[in-house]
Protein backbone atom coordinates (compact mmCIF):
# COMPACT_ATOMS: atom_id res chain seq x y z
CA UNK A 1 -69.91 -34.65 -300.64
CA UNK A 2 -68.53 -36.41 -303.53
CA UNK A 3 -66.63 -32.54 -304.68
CA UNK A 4 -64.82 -32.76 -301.41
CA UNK A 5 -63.11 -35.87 -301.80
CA UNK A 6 -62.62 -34.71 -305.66
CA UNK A 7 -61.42 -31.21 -304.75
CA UNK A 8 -58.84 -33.12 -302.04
CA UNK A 9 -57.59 -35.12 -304.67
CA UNK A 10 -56.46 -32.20 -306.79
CA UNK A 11 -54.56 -30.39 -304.11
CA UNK A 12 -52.71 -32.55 -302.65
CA UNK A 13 -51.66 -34.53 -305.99
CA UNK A 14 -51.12 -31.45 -308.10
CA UNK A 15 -50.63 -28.35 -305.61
CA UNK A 16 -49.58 -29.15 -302.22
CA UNK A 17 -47.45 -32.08 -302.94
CA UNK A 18 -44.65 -30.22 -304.97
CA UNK A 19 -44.82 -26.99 -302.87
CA UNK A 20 -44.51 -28.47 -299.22
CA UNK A 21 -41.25 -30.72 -300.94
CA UNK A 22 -40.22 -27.75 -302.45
CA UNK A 23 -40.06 -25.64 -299.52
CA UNK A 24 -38.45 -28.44 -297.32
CA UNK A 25 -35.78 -28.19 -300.00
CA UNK A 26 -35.13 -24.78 -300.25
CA UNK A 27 -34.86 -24.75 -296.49
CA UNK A 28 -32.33 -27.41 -296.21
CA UNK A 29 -30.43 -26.16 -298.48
CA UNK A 30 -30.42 -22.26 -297.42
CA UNK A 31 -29.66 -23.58 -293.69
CA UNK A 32 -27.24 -26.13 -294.56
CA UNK A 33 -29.73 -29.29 -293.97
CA UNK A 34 -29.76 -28.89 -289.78
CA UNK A 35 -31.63 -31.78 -289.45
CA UNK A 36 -29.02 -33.30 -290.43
CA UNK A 37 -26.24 -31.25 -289.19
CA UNK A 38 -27.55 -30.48 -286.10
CA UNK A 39 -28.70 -34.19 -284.79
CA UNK A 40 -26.02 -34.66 -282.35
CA UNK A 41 -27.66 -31.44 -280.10
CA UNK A 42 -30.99 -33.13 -279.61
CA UNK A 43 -30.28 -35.16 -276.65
CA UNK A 44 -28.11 -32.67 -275.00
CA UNK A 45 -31.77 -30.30 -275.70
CA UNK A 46 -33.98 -33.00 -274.32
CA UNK A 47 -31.73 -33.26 -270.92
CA UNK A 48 -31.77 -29.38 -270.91
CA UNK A 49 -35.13 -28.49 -271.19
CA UNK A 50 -36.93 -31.42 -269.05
CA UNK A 51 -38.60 -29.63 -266.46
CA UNK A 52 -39.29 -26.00 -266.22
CA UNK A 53 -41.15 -24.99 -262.62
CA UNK A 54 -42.62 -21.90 -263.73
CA UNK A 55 -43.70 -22.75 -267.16
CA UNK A 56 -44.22 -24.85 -270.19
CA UNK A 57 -40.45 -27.14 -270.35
CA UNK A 58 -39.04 -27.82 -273.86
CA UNK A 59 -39.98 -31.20 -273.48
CA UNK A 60 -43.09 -30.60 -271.91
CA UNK A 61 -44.08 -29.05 -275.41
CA UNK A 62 -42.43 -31.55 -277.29
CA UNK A 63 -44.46 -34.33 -275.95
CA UNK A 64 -47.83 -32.48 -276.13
CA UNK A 65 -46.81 -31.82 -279.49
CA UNK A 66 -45.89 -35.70 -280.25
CA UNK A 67 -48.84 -36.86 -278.93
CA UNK A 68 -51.00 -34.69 -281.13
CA UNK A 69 -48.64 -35.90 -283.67
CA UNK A 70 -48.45 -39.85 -282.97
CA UNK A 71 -52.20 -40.12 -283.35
CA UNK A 72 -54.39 -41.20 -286.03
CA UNK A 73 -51.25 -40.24 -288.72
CA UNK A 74 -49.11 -42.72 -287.38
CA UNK A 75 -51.99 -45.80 -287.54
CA UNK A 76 -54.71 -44.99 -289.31
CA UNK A 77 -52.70 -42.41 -291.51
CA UNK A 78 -50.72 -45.29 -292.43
CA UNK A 79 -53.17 -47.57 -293.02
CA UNK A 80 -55.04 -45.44 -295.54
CA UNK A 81 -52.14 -44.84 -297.07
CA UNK A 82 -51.27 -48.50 -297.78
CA UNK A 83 -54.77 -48.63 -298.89
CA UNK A 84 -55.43 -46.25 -301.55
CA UNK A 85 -51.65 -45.51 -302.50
CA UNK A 86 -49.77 -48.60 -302.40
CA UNK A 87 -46.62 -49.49 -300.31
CA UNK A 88 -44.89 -46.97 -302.15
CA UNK A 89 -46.84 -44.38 -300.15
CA UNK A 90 -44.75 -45.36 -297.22
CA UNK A 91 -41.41 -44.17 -299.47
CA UNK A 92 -43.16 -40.35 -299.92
CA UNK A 93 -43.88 -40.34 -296.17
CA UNK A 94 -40.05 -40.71 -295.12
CA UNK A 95 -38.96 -38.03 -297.91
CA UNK A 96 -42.04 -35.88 -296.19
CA UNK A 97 -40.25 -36.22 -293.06
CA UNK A 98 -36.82 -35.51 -294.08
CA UNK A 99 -37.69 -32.29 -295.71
CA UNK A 100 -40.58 -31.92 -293.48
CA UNK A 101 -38.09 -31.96 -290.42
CA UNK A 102 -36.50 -28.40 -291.16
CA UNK A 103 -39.76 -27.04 -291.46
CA UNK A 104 -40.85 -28.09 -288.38
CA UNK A 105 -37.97 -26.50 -287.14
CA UNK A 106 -39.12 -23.18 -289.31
CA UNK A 107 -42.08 -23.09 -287.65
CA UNK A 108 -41.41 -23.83 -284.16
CA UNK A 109 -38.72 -20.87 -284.34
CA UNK A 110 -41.11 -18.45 -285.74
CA UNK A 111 -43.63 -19.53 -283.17
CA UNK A 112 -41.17 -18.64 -280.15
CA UNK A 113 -40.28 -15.54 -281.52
CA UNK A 114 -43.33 -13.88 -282.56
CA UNK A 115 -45.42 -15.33 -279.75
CA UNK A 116 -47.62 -13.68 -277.55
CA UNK A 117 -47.67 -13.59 -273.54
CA UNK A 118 -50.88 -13.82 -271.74
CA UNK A 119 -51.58 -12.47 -267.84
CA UNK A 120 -51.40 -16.24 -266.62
CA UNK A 121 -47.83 -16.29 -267.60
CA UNK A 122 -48.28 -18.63 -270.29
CA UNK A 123 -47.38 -18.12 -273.84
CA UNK A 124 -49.51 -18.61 -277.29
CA UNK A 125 -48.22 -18.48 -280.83
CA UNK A 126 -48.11 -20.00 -284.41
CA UNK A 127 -48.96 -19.09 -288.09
CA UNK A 128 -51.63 -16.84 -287.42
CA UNK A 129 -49.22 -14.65 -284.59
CA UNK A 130 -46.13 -14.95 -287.27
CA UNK A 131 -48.35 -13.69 -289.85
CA UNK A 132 -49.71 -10.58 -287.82
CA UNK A 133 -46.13 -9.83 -286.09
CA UNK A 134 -43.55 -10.85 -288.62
CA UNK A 135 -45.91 -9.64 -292.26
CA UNK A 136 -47.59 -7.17 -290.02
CA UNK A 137 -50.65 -7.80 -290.99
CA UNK A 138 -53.84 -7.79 -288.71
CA UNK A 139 -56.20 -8.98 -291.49
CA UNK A 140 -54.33 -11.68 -292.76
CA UNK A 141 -53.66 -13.07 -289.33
CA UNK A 142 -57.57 -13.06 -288.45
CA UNK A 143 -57.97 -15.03 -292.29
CA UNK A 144 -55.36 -17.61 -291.09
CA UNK A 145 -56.81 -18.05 -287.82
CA UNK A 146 -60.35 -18.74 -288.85
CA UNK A 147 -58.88 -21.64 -291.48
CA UNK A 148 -56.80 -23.35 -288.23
CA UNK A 149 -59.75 -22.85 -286.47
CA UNK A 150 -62.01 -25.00 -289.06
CA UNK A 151 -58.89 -27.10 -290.16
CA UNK A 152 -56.86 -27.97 -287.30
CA UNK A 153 -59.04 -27.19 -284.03
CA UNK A 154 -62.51 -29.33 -286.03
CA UNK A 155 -61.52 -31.71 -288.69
CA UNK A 156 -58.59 -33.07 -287.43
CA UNK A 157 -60.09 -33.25 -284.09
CA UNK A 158 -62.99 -34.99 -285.74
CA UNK A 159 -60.94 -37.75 -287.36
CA UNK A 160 -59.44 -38.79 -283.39
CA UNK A 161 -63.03 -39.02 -281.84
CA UNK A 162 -63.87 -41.31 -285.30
CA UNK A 163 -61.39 -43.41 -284.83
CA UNK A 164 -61.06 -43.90 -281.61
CA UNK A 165 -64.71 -44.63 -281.32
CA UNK A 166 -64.38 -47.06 -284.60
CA UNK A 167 -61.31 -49.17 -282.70
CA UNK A 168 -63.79 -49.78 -279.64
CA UNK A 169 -66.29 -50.86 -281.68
CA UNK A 170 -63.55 -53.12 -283.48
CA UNK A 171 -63.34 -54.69 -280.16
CA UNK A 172 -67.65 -54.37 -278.83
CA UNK A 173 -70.33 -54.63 -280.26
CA UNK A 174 -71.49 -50.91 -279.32
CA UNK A 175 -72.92 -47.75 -281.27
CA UNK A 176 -69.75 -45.27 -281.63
CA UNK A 177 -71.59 -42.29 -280.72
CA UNK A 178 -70.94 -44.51 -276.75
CA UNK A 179 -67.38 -44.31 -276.60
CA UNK A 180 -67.57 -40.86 -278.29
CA UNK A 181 -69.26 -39.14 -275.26
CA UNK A 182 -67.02 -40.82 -272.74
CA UNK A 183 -63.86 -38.91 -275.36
CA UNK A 184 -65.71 -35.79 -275.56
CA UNK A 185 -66.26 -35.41 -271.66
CA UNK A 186 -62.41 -36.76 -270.62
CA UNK A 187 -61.21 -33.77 -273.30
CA UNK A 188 -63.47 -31.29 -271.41
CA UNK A 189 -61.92 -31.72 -268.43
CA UNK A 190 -58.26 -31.70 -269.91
CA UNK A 191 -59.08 -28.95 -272.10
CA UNK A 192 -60.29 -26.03 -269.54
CA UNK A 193 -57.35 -26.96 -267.65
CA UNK A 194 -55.24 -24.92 -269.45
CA UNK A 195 -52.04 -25.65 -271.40
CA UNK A 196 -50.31 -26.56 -268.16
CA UNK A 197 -52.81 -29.25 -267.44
CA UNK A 198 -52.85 -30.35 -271.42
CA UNK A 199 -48.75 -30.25 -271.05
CA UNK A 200 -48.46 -32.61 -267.77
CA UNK A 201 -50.99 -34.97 -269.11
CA UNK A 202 -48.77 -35.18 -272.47
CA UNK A 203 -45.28 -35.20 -270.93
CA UNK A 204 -46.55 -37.98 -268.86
CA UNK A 205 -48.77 -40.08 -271.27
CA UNK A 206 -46.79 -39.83 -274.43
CA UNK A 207 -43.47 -41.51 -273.39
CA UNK A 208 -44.91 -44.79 -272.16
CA UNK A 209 -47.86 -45.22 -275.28
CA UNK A 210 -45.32 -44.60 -277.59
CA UNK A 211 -42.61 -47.36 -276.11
CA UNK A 212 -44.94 -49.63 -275.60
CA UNK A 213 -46.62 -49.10 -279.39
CA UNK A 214 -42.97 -49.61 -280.49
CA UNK A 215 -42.05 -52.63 -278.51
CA UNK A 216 -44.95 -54.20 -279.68
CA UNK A 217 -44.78 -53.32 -283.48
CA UNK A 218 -41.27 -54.98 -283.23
CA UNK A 219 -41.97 -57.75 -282.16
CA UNK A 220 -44.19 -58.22 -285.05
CA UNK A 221 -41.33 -57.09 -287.13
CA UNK A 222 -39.28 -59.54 -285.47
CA UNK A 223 -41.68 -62.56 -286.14
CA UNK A 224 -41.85 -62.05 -289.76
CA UNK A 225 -38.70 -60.99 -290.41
CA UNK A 226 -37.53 -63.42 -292.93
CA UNK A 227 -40.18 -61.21 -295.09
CA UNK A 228 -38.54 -57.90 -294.13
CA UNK A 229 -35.63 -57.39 -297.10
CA UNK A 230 -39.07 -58.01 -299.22
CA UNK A 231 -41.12 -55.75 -297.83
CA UNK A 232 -38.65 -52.98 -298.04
CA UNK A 233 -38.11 -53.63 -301.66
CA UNK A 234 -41.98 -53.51 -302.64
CA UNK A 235 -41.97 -50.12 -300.91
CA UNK A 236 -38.89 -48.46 -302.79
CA UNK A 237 -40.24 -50.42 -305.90
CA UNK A 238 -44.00 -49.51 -306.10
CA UNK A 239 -42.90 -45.74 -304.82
CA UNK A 240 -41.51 -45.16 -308.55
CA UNK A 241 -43.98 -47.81 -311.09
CA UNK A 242 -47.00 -48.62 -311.15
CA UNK A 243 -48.52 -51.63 -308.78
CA UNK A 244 -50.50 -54.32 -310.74
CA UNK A 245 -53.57 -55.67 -309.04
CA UNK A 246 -52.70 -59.00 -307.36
CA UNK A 247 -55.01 -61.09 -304.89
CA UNK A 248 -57.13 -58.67 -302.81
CA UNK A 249 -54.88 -55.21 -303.44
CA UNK A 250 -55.92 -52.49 -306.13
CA UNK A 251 -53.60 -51.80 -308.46
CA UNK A 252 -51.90 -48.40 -307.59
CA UNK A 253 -49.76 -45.63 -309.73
CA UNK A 254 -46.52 -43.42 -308.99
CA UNK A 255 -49.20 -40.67 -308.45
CA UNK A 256 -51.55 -42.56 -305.87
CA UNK A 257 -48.16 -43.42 -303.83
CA UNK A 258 -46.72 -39.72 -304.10
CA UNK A 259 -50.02 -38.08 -303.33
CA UNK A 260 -51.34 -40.85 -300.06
CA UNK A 261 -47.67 -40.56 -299.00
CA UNK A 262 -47.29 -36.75 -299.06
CA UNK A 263 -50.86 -35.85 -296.94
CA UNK A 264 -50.88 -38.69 -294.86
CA UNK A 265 -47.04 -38.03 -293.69
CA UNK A 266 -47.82 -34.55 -293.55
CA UNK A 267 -50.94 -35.20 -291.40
CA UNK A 268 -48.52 -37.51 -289.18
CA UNK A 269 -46.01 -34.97 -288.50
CA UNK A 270 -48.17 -31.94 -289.19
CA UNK A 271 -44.69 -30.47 -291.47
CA UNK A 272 -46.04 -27.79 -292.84
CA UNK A 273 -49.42 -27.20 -291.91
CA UNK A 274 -48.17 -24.72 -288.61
CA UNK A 275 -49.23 -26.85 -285.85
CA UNK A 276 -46.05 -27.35 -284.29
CA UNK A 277 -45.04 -23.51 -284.04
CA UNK A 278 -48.90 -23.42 -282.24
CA UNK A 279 -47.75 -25.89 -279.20
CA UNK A 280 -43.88 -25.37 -279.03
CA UNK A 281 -44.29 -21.43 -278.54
CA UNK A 282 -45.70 -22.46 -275.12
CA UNK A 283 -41.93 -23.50 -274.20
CA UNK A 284 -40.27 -21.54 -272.09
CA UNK A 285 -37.01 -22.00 -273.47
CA UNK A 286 -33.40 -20.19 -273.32
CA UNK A 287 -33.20 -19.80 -277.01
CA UNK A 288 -35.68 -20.49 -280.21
CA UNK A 289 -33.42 -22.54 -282.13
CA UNK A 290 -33.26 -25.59 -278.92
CA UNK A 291 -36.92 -25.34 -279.36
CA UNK A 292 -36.46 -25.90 -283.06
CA UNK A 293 -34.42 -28.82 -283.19
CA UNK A 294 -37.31 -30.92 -280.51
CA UNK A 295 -39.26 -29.86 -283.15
CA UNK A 296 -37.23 -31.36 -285.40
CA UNK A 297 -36.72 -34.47 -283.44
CA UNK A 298 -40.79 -35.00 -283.07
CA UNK A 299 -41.30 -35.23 -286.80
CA UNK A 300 -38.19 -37.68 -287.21
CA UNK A 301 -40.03 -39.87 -284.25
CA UNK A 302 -43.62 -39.70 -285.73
CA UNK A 303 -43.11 -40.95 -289.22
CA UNK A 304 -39.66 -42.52 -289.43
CA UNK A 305 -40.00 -44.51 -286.38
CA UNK A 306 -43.69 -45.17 -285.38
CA UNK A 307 -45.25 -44.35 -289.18
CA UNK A 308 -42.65 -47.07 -290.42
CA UNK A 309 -43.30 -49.15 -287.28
CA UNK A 310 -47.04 -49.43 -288.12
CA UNK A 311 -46.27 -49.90 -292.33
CA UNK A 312 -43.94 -52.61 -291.46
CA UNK A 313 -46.79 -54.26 -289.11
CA UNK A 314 -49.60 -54.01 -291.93
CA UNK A 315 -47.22 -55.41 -294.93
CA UNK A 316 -45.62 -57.87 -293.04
CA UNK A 317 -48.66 -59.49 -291.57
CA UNK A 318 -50.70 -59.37 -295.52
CA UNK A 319 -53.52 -57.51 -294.19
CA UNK A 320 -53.69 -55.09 -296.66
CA UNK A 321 -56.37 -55.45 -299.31
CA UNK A 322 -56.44 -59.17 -297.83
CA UNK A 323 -60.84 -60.51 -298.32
CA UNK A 324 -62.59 -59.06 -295.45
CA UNK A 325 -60.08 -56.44 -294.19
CA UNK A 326 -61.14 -53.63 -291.99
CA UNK A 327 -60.30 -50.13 -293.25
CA UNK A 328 -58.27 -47.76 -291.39
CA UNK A 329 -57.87 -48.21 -287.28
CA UNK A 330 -60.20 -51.99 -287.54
CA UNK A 331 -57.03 -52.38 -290.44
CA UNK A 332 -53.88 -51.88 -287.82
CA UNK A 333 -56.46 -54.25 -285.20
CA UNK A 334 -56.48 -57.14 -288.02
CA UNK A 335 -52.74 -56.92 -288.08
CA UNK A 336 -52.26 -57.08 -284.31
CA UNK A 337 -55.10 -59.51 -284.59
CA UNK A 338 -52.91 -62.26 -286.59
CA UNK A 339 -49.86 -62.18 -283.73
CA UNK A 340 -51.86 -61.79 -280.51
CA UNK A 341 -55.71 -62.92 -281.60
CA UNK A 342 -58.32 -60.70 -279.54
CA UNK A 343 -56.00 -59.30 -277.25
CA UNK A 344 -54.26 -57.57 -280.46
CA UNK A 345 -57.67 -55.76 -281.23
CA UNK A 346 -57.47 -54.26 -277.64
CA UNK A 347 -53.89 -53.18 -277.02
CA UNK A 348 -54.53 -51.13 -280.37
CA UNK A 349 -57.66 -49.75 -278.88
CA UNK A 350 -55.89 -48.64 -275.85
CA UNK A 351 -53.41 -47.28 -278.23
CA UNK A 352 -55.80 -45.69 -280.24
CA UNK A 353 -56.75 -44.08 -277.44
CA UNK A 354 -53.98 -42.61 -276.04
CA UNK A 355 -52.55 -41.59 -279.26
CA UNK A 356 -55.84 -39.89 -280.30
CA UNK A 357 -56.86 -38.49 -276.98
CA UNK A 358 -53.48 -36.46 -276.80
CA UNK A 359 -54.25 -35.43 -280.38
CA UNK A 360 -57.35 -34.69 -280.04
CA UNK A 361 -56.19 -32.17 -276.88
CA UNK A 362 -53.93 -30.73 -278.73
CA UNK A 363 -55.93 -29.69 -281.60
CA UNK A 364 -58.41 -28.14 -278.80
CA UNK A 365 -55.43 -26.22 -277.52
CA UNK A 366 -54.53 -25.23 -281.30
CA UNK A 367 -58.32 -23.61 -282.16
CA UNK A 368 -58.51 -21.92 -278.82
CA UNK A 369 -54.99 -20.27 -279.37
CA UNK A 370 -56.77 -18.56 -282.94
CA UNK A 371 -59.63 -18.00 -280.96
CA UNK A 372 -57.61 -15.82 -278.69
CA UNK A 373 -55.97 -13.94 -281.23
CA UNK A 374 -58.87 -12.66 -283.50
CA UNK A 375 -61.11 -11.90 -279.81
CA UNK A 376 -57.81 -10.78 -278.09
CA UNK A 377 -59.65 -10.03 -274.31
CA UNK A 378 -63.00 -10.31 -275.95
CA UNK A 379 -62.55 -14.14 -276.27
CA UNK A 380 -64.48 -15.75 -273.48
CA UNK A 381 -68.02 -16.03 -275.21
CA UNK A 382 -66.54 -17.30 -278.42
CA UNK A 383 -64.21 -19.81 -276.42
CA UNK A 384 -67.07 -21.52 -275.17
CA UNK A 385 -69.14 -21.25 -278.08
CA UNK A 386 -65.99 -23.09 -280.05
CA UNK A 387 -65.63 -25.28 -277.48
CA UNK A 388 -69.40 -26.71 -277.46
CA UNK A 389 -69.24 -26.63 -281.60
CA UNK A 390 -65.94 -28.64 -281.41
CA UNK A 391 -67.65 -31.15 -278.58
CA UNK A 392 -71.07 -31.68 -280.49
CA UNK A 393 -69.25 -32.41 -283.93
CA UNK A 394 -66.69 -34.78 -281.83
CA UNK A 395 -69.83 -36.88 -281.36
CA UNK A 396 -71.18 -36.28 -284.90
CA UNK A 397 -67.80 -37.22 -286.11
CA UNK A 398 -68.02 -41.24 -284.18
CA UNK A 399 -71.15 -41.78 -287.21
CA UNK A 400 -69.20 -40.13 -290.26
CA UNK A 401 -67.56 -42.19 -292.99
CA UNK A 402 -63.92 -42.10 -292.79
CA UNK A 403 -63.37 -41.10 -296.15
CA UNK A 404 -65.77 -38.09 -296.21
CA UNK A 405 -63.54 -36.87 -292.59
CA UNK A 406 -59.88 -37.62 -294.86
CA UNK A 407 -61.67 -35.73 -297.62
CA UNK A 408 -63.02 -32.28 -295.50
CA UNK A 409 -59.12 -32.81 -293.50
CA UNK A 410 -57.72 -32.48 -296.97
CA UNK A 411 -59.22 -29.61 -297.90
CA UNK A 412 -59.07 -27.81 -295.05
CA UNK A 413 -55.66 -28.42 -294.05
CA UNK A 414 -54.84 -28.10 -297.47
CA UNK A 415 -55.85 -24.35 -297.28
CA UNK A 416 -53.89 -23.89 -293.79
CA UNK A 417 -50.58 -25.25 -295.51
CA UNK A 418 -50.93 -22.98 -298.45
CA UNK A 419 -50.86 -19.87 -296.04
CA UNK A 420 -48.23 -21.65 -293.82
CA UNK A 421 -45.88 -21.99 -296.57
CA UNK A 422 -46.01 -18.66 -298.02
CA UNK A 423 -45.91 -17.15 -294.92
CA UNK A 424 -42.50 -19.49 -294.30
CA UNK A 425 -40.39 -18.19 -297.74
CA UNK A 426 -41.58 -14.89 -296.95
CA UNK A 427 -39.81 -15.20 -292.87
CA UNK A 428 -37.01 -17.11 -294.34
CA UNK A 429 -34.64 -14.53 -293.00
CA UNK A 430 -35.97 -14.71 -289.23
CA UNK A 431 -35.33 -18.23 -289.01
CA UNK A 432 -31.60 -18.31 -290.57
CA UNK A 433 -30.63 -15.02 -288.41
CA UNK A 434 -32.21 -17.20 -285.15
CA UNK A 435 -30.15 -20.17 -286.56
CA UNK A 436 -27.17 -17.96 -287.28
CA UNK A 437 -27.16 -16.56 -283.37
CA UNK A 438 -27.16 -20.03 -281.89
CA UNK A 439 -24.60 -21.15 -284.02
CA UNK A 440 -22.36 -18.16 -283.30
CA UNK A 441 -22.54 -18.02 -279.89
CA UNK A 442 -21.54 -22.19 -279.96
CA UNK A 443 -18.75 -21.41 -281.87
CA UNK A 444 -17.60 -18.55 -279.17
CA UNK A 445 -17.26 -20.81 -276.28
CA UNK A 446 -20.59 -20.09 -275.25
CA UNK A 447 -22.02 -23.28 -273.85
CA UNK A 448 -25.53 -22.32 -273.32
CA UNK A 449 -27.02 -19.65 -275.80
CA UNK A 450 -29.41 -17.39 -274.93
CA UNK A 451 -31.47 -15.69 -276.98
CA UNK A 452 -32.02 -11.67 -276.79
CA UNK A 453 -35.29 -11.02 -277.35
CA UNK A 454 -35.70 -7.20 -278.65
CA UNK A 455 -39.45 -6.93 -279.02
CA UNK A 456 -42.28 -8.48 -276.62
CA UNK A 457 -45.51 -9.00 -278.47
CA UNK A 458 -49.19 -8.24 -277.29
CA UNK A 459 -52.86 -9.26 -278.56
């Protein structure tokens, strides 16, 4: 086991690190930086797209994909992070996001337009459909399915049930595999729903956990806040030399901070791995590019409000490498634990469990949408079959050591970003000409684009 951690290591601090930035880059520069540009739409989107009778709403999608976004990246994410990279980790993870922004927006576009609809009415899409419809290539799209399948739809599934079950336990004395089976049987029940079902649960759920998380997090901002202006400096500071160890911390270099801040804002945001053109090609939307900017506004939520949230909690409160800290979710429950005592450990339980619930959903919904297209109407049997693989390892998962699940997410959804990116420079011209048509028909006088959709894809 001790290769996978060493083989994660290498990718993300000498491969994936560089490309996913560089990509974000060449993006924002090719589309004139839209995240930036194109902030003032968002709200005006949101109101747009709330509800949608007959489908999958804009926000409905959004949410689902937040909440399979605000999970474990945004707390335990974070606190691993802090752990093993320093507070400079938390600089990387806002430059992730910035850059990591547009190509959630690259991905949620491609998703809408090379998506596929199925006889229920709803719609499935993602890297694997943009590689078989916009490369045109059958093979490759089977070869990037199975890798979201093993990436996305198991490990990162495994690390909610892990953690979830590991913040109970922070709170009662109970064997995780417990809470683990009381997880796996809710998600059962949300998953053969269907994406309707997973959508209502989200749009509903994901609103109130995240206020609340927030409200909470301030207030512990808000009690220590004569150490704010410091903890901001550390972070900018120990992003760019190396951290000395001092009292219970590790000492930490530039590359520990660049390479815990890249993957863990990645996995908080899921920039660049292709999730978020899996779950917003459900929308049912007037035009790709609205789609793409709540896209856009998901990632900005997940790590530059609750990630920084949650980094702001930990360094303010000195539980970070402080004698008998927890490690990961048990780390954010020590935090909590110093403002509120006991009752701290349980509201991040509960939040735990709402963030990693909805994730966990969502990452159901994301290997049973690759399922469908390498079985196309053939996919019944090996739906179930991935469904009672993905349940049994959910309870495996509750009694696996959390680095050896960070090491086989690494690797794994090191492999999906690799294809994700390529397959992103190589549609570059889909997503400006989508881009390009809403911002045309804006600047005709046209207050509510629509998009003319000239092909209609099928499994």
């Amino acid at each position: 086991m001790d290769f996978i951690l060493k083989a994660a290591d290498f990718m993300w601090a000498n491969v994936i690190g560089y490309v996913l930035l560089a990509v974000g880059l060449y993006y924002s520069i090719r589309l004139g930086f839209p995240q930036f540009r194109h902030a003032g739409l968002i709200n005006k989107v949101i109101k747009k797209n709330l509800k949608n009778d007959d489908g999958v709403s804009g926000f409905a999608a959004l949410a689902t994909a937040v909440g399979g976004q605000v999970g474990t990246g945004s707390l335990v994410g974070v606190a691993t992070a802090l752990t093993f990279g320093g507070p400079g980790a938390i600089f990387w993870m806002w430059i992730t996001a910035l850059l990591g922004m547009v190509i959630t927006f690259a991905e949620t576009v491609l998703g809408q337009i090379y998506r596929v609809k199925l006889d229920d009415g709803s719609y499935r899409g993602g890297p694997a459909y943009y590689v078989q419809f916009g490369l045109k290539s059958r093979g490759f799209g089977i070869f990037t399915a199975f890798f979201y399948i093993l990436g996305v739809g198991l490990c990162i599934a495994f690390m909610q049930s892990n953690s979830i079950s590991q913040a109970f336990t922070g709170v009662v004395d109970l064997n995780p595999i417990i809470p683990g089976i009381a997880v796996t049987l809710a998600a059962f029940f949300i998953t053969v729903g269907g994406v309707k079902r997973l959508t209502d649960f989200s749009s509903k759920v994901v609103p109130f956990m995240a206020l609340a998380y927030i409200v909470v997090v301030l207030i512990i901002v808000a009690t220590n806040i004569t150490k704010f202006p410091a903890v901001i400096s550390m972070i900018f500071k120990s992003a760019f030399s190396p951290q000395a160890a001092a009292g219970g911390l590790v000492g930490h270099t530039v590359m520990d901070a660049f390479r815990q801040g890249v993957a863990r804002g990645l996995f908080s945001n899921d920039a660049g791995n292709g999730i978020a053109g899996i779950m917003h090609a459900a929308a049912d939307v007037k035009h790709p590019a609205e789609q793409g900017f709540l896209g856009m506004f998901g990632t900005f939520v997940t790590t530059i409000i609750i990630c920084s949230l949650s980094a702001f909690a930990l360094l303010l409160t000195g539980v970070v490498g402080a004698p008998n800290s927890g490690a990961g979710i048990t780390l954010v429950q020590d935090a909590f634990q110093t403002l509120m005592g006991v009752p701290g450990r349980w509201l991040v339980f509960f939040a735990m469990l709402m963030f990693g619930f909805t994730t966990l959903i969502a990452d159901l919904f994301y290997g049973e949408s690759n399922i469908l297209l390498i079985f196309k109407d053939k996919h019944k049997i090996p739906l179930w079959i991935y469904r009672i693989i993905a349940f049994i390892m959910f309870l495996v998962a509750t009694q696996m050591d959390l680095e050896l699940v960070w090491g086989f997410i690494d690797v794994f959804v090191g492999i999906v970003v690799v294809i994700n990116v390529i397959s992103l420079v190589l549609l570059f011209k889909d997503v400006k000409f989508v881009l390009n048509d809403y911002q045309d028909q804006l600047k005709n006088g046209i207050k509510d684009p629509v998009w003319k959709r000239d092909k209609e894809y099928k499994l």
